[in-house]
C-alpha atoms as a PDB file:
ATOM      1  CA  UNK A   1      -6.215  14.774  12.935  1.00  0.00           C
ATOM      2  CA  UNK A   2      -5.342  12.404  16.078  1.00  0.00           C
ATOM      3  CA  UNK A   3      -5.458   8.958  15.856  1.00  0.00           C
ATOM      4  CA  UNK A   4      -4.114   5.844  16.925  1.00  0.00           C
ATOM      5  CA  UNK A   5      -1.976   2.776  15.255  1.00  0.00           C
ATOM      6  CA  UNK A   6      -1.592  -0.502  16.794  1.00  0.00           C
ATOM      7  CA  UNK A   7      -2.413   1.621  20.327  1.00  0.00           C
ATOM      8  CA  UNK A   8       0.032   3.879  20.134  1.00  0.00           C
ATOM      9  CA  UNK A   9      -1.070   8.277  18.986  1.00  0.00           C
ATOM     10  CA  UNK A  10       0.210   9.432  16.072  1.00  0.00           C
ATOM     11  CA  UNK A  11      -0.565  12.853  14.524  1.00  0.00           C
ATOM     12  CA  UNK A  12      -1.712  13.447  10.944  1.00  0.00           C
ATOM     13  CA  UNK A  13      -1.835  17.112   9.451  1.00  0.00           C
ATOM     14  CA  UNK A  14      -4.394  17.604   6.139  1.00  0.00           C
ATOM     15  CA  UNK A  15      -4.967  20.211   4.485  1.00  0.00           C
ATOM     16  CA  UNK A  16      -7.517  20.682   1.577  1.00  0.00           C
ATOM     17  CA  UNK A  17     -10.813  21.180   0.839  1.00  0.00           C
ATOM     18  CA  UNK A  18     -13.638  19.800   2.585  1.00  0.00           C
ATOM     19  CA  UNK A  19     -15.749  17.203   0.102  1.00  0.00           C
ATOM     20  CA  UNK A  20     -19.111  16.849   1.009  1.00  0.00           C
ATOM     21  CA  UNK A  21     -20.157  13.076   1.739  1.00  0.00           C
ATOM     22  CA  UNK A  22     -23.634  11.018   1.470  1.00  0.00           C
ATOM     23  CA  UNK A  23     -24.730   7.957   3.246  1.00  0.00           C
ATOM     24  CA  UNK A  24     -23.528   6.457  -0.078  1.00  0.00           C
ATOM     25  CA  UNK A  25     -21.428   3.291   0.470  1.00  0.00           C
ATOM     26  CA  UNK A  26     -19.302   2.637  -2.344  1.00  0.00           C
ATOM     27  CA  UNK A  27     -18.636  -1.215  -2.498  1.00  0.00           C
ATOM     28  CA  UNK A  28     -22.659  -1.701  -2.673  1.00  0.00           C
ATOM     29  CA  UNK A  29     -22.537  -0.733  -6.348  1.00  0.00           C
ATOM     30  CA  UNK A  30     -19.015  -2.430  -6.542  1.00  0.00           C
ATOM     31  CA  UNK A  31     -17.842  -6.365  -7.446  1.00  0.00           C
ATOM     32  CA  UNK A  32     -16.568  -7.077  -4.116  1.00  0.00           C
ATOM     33  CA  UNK A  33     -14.179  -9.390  -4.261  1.00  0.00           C
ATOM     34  CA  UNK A  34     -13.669 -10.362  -0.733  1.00  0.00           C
ATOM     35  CA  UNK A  35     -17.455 -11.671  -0.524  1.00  0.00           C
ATOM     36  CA  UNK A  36     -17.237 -14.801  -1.027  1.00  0.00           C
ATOM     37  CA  UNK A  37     -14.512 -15.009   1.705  1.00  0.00           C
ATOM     38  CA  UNK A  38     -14.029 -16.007   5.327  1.00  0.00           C
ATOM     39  CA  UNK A  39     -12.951 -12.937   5.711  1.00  0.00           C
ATOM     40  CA  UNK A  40     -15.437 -10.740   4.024  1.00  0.00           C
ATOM     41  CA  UNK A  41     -15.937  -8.399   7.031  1.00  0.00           C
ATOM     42  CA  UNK A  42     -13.033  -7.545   8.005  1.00  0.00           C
ATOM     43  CA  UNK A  43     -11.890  -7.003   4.504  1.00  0.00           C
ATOM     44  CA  UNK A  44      -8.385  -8.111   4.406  1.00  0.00           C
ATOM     45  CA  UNK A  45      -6.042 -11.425   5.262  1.00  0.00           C
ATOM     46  CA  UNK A  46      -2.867 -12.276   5.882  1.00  0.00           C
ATOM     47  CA  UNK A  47      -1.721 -15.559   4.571  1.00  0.00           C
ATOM     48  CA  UNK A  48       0.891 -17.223   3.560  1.00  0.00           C
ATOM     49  CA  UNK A  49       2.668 -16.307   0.542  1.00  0.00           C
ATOM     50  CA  UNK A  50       4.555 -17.978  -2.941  1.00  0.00           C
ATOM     51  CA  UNK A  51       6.207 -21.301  -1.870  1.00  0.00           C
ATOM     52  CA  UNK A  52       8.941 -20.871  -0.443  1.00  0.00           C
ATOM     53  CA  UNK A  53      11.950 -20.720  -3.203  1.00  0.00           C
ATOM     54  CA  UNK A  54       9.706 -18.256  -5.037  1.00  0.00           C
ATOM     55  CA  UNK A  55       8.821 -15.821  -2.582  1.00  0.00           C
ATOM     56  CA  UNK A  56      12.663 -15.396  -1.426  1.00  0.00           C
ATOM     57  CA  UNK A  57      13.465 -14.638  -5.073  1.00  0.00           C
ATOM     58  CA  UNK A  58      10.498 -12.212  -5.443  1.00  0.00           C
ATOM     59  CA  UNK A  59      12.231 -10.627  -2.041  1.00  0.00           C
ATOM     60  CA  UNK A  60      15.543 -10.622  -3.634  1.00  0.00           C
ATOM     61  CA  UNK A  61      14.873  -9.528  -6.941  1.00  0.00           C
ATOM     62  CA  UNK A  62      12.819  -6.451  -5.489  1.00  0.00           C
ATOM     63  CA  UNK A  63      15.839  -5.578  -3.028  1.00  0.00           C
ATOM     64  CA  UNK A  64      17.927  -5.675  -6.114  1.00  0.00           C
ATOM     65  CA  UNK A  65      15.630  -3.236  -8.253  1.00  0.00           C
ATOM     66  CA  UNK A  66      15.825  -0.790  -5.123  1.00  0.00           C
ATOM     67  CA  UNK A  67      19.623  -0.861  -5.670  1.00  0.00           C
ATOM     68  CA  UNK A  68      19.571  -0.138  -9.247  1.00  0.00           C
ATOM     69  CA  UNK A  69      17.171   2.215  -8.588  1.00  0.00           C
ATOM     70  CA  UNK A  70      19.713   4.011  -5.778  1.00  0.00           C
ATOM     71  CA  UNK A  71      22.916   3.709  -8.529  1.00  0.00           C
ATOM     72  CA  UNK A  72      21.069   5.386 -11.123  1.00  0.00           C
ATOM     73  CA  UNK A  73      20.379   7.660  -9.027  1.00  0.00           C
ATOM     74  CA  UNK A  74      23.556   8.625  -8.502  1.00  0.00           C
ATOM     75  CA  UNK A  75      23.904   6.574  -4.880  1.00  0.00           C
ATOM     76  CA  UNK A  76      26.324   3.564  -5.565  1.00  0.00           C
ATOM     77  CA  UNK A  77      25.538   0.658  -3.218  1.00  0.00           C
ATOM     78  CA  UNK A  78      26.964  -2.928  -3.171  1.00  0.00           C
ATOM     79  CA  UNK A  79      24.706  -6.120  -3.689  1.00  0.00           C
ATOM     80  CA  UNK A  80      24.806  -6.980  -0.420  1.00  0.00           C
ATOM     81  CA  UNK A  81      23.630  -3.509   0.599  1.00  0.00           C
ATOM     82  CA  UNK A  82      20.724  -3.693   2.892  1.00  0.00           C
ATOM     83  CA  UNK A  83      17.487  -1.827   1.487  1.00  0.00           C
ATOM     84  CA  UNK A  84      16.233  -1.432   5.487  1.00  0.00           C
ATOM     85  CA  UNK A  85      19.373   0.945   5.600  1.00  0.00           C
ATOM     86  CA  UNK A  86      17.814   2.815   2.350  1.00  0.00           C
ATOM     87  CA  UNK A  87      17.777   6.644   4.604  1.00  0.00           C
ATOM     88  CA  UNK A  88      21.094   6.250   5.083  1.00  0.00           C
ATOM     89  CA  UNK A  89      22.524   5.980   1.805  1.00  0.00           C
ATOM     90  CA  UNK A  90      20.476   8.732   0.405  1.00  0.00           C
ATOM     91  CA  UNK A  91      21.102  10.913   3.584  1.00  0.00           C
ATOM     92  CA  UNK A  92      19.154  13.760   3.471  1.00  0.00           C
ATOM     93  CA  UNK A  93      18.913  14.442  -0.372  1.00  0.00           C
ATOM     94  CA  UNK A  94      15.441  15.404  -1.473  1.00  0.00           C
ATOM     95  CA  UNK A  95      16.688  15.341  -5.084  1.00  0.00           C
ATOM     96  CA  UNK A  96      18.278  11.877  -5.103  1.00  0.00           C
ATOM     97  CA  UNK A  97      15.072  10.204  -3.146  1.00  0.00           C
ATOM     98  CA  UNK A  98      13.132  11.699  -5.240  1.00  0.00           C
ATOM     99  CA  UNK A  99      15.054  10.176  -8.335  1.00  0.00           C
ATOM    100  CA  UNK A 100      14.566   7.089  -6.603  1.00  0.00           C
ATOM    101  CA  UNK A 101      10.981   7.301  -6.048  1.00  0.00           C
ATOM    102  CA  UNK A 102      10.485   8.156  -9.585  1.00  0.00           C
ATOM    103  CA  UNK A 103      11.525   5.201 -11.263  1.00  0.00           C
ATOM    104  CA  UNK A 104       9.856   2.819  -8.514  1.00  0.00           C
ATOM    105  CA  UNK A 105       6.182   4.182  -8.653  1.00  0.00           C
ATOM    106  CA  UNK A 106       5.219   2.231 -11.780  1.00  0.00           C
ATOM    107  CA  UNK A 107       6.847  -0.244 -12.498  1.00  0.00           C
ATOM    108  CA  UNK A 108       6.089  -2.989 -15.868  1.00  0.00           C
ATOM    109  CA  UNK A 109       5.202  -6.118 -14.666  1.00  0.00           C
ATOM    110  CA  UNK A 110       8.105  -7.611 -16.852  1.00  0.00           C
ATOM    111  CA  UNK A 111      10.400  -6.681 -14.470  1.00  0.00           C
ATOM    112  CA  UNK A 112       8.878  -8.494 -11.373  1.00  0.00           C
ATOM    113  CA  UNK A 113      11.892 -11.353 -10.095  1.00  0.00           C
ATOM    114  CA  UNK A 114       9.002 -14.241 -10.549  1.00  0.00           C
ATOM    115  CA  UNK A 115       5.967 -14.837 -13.602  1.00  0.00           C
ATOM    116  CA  UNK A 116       2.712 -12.333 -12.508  1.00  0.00           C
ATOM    117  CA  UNK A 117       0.946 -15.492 -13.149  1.00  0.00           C
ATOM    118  CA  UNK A 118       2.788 -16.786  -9.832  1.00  0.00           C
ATOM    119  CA  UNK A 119       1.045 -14.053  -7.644  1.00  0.00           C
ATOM    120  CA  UNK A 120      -2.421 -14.247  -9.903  1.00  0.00           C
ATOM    121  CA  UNK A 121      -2.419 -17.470  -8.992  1.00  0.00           C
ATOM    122  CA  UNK A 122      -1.836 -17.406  -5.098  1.00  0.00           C
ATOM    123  CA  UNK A 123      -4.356 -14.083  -4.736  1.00  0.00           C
ATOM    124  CA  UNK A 124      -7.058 -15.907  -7.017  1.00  0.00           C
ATOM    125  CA  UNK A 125      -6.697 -19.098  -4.102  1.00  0.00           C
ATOM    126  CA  UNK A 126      -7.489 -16.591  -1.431  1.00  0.00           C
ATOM    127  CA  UNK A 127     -10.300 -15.498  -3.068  1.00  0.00           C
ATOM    128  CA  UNK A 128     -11.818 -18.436  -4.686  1.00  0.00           C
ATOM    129  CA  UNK A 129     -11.997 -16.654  -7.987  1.00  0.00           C
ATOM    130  CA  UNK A 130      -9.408 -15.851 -10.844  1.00  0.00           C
ATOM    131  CA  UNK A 131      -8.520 -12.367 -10.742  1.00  0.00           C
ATOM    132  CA  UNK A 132      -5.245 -11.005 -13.262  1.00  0.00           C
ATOM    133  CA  UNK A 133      -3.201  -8.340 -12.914  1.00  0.00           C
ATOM    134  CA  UNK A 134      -4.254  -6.317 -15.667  1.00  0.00           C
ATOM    135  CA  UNK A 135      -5.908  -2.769 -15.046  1.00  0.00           C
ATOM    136  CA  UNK A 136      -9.739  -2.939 -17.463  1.00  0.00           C
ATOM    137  CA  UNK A 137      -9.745   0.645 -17.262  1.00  0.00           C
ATOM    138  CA  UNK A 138      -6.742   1.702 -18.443  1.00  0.00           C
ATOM    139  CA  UNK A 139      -5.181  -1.915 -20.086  1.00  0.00           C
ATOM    140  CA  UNK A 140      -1.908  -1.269 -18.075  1.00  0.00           C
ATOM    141  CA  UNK A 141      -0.099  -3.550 -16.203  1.00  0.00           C
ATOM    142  CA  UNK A 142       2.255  -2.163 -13.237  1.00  0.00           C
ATOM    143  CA  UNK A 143       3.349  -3.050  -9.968  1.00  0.00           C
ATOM    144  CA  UNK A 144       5.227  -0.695  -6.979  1.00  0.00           C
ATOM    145  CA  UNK A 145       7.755  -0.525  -4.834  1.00  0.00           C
ATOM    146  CA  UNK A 146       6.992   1.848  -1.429  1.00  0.00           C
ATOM    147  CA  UNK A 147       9.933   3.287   0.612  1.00  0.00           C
ATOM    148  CA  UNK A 148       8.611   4.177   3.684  1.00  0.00           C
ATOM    149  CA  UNK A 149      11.437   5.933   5.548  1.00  0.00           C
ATOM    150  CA  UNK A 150      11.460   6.576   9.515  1.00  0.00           C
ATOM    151  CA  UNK A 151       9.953   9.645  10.591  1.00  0.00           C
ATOM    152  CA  UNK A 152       9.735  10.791   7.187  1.00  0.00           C
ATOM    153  CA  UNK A 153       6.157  11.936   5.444  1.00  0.00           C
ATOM    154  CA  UNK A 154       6.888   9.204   2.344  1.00  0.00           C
ATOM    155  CA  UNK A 155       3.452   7.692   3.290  1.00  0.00           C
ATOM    156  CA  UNK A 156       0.164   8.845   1.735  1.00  0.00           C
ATOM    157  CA  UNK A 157      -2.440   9.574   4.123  1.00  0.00           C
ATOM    158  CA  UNK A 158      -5.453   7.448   5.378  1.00  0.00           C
ATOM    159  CA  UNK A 159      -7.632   6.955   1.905  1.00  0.00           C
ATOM    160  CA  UNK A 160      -9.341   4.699  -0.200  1.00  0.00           C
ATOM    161  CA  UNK A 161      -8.071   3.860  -3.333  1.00  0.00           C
ATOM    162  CA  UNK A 162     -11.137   4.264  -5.080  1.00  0.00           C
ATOM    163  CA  UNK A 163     -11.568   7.744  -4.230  1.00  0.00           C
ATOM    164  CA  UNK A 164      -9.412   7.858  -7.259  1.00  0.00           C
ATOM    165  CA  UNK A 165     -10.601   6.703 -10.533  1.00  0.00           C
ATOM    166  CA  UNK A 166      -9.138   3.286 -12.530  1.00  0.00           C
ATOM    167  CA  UNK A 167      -9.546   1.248  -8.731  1.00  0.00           C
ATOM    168  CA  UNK A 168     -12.757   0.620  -8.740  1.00  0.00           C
ATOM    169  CA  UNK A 169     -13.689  -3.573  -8.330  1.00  0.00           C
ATOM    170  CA  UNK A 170      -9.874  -4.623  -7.722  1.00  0.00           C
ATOM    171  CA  UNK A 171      -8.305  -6.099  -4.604  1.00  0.00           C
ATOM    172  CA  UNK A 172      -4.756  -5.187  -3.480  1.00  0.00           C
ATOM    173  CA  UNK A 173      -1.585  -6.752  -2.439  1.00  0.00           C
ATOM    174  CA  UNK A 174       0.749  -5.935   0.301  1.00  0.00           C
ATOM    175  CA  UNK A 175       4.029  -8.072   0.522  1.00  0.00           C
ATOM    176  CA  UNK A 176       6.765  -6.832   2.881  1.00  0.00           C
ATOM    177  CA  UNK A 177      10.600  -6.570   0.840  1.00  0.00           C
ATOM    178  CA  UNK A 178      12.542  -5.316   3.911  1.00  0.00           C
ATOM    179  CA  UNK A 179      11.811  -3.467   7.193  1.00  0.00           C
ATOM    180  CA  UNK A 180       7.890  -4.072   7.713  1.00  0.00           C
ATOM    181  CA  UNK A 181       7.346  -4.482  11.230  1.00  0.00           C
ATOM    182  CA  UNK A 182       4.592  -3.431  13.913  1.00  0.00           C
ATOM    183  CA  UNK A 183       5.610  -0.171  13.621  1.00  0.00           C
ATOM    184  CA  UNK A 184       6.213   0.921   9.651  1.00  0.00           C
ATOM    185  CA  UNK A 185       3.735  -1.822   8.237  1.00  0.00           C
ATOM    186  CA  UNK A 186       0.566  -0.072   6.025  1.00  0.00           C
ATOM    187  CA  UNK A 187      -2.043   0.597   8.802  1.00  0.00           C
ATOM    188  CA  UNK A 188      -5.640  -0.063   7.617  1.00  0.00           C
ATOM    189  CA  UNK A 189      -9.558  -0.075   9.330  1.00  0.00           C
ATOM    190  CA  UNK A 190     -10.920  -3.372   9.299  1.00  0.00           C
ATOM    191  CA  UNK A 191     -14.189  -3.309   8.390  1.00  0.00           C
ATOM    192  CA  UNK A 192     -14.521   0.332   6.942  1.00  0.00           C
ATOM    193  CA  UNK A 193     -15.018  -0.546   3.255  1.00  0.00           C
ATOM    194  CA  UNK A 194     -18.976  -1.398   4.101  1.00  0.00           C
ATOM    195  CA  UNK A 195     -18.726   2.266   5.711  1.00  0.00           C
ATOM    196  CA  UNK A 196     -21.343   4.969   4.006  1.00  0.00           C
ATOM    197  CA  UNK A 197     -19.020   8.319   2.873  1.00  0.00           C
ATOM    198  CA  UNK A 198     -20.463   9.852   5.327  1.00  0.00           C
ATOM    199  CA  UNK A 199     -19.098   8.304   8.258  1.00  0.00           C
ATOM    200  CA  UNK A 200     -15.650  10.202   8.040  1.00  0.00           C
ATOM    201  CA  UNK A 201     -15.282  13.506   6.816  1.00  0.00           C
ATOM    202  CA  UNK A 202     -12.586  13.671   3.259  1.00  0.00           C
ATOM    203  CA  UNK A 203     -10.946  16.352   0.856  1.00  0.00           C
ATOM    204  CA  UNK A 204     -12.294  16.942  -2.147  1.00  0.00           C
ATOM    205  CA  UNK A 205      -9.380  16.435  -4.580  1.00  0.00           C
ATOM    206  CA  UNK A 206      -6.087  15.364  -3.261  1.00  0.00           C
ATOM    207  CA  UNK A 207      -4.642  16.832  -0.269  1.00  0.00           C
ATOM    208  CA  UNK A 208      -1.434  18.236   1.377  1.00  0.00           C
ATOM    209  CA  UNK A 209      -0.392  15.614   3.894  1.00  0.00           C
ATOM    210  CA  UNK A 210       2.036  16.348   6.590  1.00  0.00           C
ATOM    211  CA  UNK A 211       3.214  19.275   4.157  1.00  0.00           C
ATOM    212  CA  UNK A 212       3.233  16.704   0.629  1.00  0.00           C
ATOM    213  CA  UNK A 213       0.721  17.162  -1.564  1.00  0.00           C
ATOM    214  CA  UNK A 214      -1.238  14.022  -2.777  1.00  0.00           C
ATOM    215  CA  UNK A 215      -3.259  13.208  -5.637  1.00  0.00           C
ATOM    216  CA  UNK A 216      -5.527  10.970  -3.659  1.00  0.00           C
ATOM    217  CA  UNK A 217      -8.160  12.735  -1.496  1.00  0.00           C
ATOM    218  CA  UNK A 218      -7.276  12.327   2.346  1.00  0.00           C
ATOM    219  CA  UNK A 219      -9.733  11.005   5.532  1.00  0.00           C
ATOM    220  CA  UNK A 220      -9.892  14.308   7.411  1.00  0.00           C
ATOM    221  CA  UNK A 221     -11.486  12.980  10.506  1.00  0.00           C
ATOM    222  CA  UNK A 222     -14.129  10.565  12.158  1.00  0.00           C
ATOM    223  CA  UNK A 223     -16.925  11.634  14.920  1.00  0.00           C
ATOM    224  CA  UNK A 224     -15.668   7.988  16.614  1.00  0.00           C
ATOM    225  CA  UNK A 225     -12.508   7.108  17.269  1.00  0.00           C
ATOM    226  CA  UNK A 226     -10.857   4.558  14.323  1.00  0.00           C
ATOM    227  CA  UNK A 227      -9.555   1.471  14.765  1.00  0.00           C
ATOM    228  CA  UNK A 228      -6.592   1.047  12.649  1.00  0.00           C
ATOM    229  CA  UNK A 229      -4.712  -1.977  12.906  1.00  0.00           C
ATOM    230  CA  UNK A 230      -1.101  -2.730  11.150  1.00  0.00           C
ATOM    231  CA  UNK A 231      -1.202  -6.340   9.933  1.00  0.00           C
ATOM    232  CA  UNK A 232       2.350  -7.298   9.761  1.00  0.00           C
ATOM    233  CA  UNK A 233       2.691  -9.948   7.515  1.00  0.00           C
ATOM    234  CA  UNK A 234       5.893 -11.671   7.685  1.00  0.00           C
ATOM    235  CA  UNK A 235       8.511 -12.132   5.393  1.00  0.00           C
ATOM    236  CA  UNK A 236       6.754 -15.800   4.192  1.00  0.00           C
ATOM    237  CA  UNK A 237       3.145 -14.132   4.196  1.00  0.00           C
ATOM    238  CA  UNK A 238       1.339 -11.606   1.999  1.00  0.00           C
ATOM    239  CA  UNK A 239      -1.567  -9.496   3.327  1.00  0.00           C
ATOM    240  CA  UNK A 240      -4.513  -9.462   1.153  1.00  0.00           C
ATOM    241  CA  UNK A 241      -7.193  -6.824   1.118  1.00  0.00           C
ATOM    242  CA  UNK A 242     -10.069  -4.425  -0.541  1.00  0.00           C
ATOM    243  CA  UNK A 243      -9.240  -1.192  -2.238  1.00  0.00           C
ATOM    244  CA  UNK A 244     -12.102   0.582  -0.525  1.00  0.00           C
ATOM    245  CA  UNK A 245     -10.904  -0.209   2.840  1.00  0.00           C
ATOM    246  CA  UNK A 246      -9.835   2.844   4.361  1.00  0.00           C
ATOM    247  CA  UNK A 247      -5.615   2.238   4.438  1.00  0.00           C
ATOM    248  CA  UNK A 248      -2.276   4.099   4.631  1.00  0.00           C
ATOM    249  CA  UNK A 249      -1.399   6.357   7.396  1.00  0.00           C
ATOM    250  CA  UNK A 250       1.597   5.021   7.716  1.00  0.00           C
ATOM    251  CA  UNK A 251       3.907   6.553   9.212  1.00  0.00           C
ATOM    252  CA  UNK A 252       7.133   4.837   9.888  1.00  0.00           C
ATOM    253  CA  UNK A 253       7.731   4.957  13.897  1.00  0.00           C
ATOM    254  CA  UNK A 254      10.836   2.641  13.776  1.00  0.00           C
ATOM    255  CA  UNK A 255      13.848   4.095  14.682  1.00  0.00           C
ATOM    256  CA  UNK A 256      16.295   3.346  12.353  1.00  0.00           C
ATOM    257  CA  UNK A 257      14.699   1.106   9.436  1.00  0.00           C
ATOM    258  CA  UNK A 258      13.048   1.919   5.845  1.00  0.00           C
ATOM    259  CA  UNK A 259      10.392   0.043   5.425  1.00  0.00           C
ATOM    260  CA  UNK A 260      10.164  -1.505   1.159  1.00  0.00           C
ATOM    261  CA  UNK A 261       7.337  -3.291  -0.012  1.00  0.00           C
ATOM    262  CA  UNK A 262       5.537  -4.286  -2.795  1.00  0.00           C
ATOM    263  CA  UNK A 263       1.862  -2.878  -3.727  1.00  0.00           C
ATOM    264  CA  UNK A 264      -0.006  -4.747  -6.691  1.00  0.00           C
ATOM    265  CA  UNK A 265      -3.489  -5.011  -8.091  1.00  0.00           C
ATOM    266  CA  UNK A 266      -5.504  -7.632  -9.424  1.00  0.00           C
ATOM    267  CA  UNK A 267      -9.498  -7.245 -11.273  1.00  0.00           C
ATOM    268  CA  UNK A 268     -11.320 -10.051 -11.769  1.00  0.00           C
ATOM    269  CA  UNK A 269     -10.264 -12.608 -15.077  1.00  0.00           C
ATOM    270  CA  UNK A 270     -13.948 -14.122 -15.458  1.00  0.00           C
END
């Protein structure tokens, strides 16, 4: 599938099977969180982020899981290492990324630098409603780190997160760590998460994606050319947006930065 990011072509190769869709649009039988919003129809914000002493420590402190992450993985790096350099102190070791990956994908929130209640607080003033992080379907409570390396298939492909079960009525948070620029930050479609299913073609269960297999079902294609955007918040700002946006895609086009970030989820408290 072709598409383009920010103007510029990029290439996506899916393989799976073909689901069949309906004019069925799933946030209609959704809370949507982003109603009450300004920014209800596109479906996403950026915005600034924590005051300032707290988000540098939430940077920090994330940076400084990534290292621990890379030295128990066998990859011993200073605390002044740079996470933006993060492909080339794992050089091209499947097995140690992979190590890495593993502890960063869930993550308790206990371990976040600052108090969840911090970021509960600044996504519930976006929205005008409290929301928590805490999962109602499954009572868990996890953030994630993302390494997005350069020219490397670490992304997941263009989805929504609610084609997977456990996402459904949540809104998600994007906050760059280290290397999110025009180029390597999470692409999205403003506007598609009022789409019916059967606007764009998906897989039915998961999918391989540039030769990785997912769990979450890919976008396979679109009779109309998509409009995906990549935000860019900046290193004060968080970006803000709906789980049944269509999102990821995003392939890191830098030349010579990882991108990190942090990737939470919050359901409604009331």
């Amino acid at each position: 599938m072709k598409a383009r990011i920010n103007q510029r072509d990029v290439t996506y190769h899916i393989e799976g099977e073909v689901a069949q869709t309906d004019g069925q649009v799933l946030l209609a039988s959704a809370v949507d969180l982003t109603a009450p919003t300004s920014w209800a129809a596109a479906g996403y914000t950026v915005a600034a982020g924590l005051p300032a002493p707290a988000q540098a420590q939430l940077r920090a402190g994330l940076a400084e899981l990534l290292r621990a992450a890379l030295r128990e993985a066998g990859v011993p790096v200073g605390a002044d290492f740079d996470v933006s350099h993060y492909h080339h102190a794992i050089a091209d070791d499947p097995a140690r990324h992979l190590a890495v990956v593993n502890q960063i994908r869930e993550i308790r929130q206990e371990r976040l630098p600052v108090p969840a209640a911090v970021l509960e607080a600044r996504v519930s003033e976006l929205l005008g409603r409290p929301v928590r992080a805490l999962n109602p379907w499954d009572g868990e409570r996890f953030f994630h780190l993302r390494i997005i390396r350069p020219h490397r298939p670490d992304n997941n492909p263009l989805h929504r997160d609610v084609w997977l079960p456990d996402y459904d009525d949540c809104i998600n948070l994007y906050l760059p760590v280290a290397g999110s620029t025009p180029d390597s930050a999470m692409p999205l479609v403003p506007g598609s998460h009022h789409w019916p299913e059967s606007r764009t073609g998906r897989t039915a269960e998961g999918a391989i994606y540039n030769g990785v297999r997912f769990t979450v079902p890919a976008l396979t294609g679109s009779p109309e050319p998509l409009k995906i955007v990549r935000p860019n918040p900046g290193s004060d700002e968080l970006l803000v947006f709906s789980p049944y946006l269509l999102h990821g895609g995003a392939i890191n086009l830098t030349p010579d930065t990882t991108r990190v970030s942090l990737e939470m989820r919050f359901w409604p408290a009331d």
